[in-house]
C-alpha atoms as a PDB file:
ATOM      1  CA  UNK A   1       0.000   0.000   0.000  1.00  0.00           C
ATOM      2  CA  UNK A   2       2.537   3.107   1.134  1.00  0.00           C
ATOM      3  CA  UNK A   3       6.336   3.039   0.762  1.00  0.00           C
ATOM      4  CA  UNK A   4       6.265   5.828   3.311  1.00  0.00           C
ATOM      5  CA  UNK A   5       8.496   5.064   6.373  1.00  0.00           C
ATOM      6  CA  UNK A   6       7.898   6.849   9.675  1.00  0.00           C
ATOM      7  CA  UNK A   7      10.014   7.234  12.732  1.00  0.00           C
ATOM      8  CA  UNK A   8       8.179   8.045  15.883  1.00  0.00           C
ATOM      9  CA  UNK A   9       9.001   8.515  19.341  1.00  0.00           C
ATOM     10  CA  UNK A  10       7.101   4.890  20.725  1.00  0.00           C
ATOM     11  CA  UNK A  11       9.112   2.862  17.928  1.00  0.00           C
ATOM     12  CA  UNK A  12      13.086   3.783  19.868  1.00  0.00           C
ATOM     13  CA  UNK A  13      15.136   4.091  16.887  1.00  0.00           C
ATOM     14  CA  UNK A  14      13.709   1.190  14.903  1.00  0.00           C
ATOM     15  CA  UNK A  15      11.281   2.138  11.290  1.00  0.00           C
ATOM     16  CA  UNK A  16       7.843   1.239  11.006  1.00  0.00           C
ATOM     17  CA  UNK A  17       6.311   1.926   7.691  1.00  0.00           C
ATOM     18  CA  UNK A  18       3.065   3.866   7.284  1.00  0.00           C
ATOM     19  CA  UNK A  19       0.685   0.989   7.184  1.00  0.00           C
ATOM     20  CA  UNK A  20       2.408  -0.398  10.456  1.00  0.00           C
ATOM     21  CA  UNK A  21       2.030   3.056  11.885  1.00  0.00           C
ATOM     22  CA  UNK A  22      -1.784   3.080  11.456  1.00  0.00           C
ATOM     23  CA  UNK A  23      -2.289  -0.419  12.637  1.00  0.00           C
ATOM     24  CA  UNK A  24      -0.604   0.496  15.842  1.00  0.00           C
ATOM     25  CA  UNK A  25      -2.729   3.781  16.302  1.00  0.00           C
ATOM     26  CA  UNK A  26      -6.263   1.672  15.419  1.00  0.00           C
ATOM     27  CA  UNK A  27      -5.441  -0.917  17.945  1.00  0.00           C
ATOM     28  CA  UNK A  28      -4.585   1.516  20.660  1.00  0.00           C
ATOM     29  CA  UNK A  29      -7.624   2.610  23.775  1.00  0.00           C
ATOM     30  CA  UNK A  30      -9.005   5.605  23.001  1.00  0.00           C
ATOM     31  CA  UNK A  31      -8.119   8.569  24.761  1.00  0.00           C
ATOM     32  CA  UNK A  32     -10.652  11.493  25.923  1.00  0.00           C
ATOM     33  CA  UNK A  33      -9.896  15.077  25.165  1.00  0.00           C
ATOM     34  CA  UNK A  34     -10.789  18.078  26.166  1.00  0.00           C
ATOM     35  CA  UNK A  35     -12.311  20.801  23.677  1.00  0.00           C
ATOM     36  CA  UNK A  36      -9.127  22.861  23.428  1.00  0.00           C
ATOM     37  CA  UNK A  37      -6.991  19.917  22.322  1.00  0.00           C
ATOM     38  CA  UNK A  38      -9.660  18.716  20.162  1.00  0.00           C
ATOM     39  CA  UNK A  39      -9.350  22.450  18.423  1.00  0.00           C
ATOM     40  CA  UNK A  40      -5.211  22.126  18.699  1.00  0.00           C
ATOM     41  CA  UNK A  41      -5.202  18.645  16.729  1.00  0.00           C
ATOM     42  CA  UNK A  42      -7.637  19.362  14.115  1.00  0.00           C
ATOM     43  CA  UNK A  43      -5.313  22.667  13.821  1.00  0.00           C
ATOM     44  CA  UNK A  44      -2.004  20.687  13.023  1.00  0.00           C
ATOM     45  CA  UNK A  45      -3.918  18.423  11.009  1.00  0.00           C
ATOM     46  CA  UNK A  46      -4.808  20.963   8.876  1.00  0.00           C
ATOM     47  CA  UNK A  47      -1.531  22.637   8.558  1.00  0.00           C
ATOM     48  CA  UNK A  48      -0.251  19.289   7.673  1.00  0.00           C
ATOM     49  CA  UNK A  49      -2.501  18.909   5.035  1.00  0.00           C
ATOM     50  CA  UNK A  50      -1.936  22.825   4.252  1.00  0.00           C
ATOM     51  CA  UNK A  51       2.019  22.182   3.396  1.00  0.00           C
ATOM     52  CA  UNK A  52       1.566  19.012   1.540  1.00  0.00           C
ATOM     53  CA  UNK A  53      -0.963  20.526  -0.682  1.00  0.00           C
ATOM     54  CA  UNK A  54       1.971  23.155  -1.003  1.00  0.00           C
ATOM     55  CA  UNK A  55       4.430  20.695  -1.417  1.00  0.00           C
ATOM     56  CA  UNK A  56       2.209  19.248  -4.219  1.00  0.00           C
ATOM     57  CA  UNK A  57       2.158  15.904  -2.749  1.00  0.00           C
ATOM     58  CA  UNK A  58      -1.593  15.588  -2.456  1.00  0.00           C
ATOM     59  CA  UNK A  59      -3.791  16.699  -5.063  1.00  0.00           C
ATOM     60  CA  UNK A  60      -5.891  20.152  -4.516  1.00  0.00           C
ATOM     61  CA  UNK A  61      -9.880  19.577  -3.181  1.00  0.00           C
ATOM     62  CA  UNK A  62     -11.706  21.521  -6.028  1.00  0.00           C
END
């Protein structure tokens, strides 16, 4: 699926790829938030989404 390879704090110096990644994030408890980090996480998502648009590695919404 992805060729992507991610290093994250929980993985200690070893790769996961992308598709690894989001296996380990489904299977994890979910985690309550409060409104304000609700608002600060759909914030960085959107800046992420923001510079890869830039970046042209996603295609523009029309």
């Amino acid at each position: 699926m992805s060729e992507h390879v991610l290093k994250h704090p929980a993985s200690r110096g070893r790769q996961v790829s992308l598709d690894q990644r989001i296996a380990e994030l489904r299977n994890r408890k979910p985690v309550d938030l409060n409104h304000g980090e609700g608002l600060m996480l759909q914030g960085i998502a959107a800046a992420s989404l923001r510079e890869q648009r830039l970046a042209g590695q996603i295609a523009p919404e029309d």
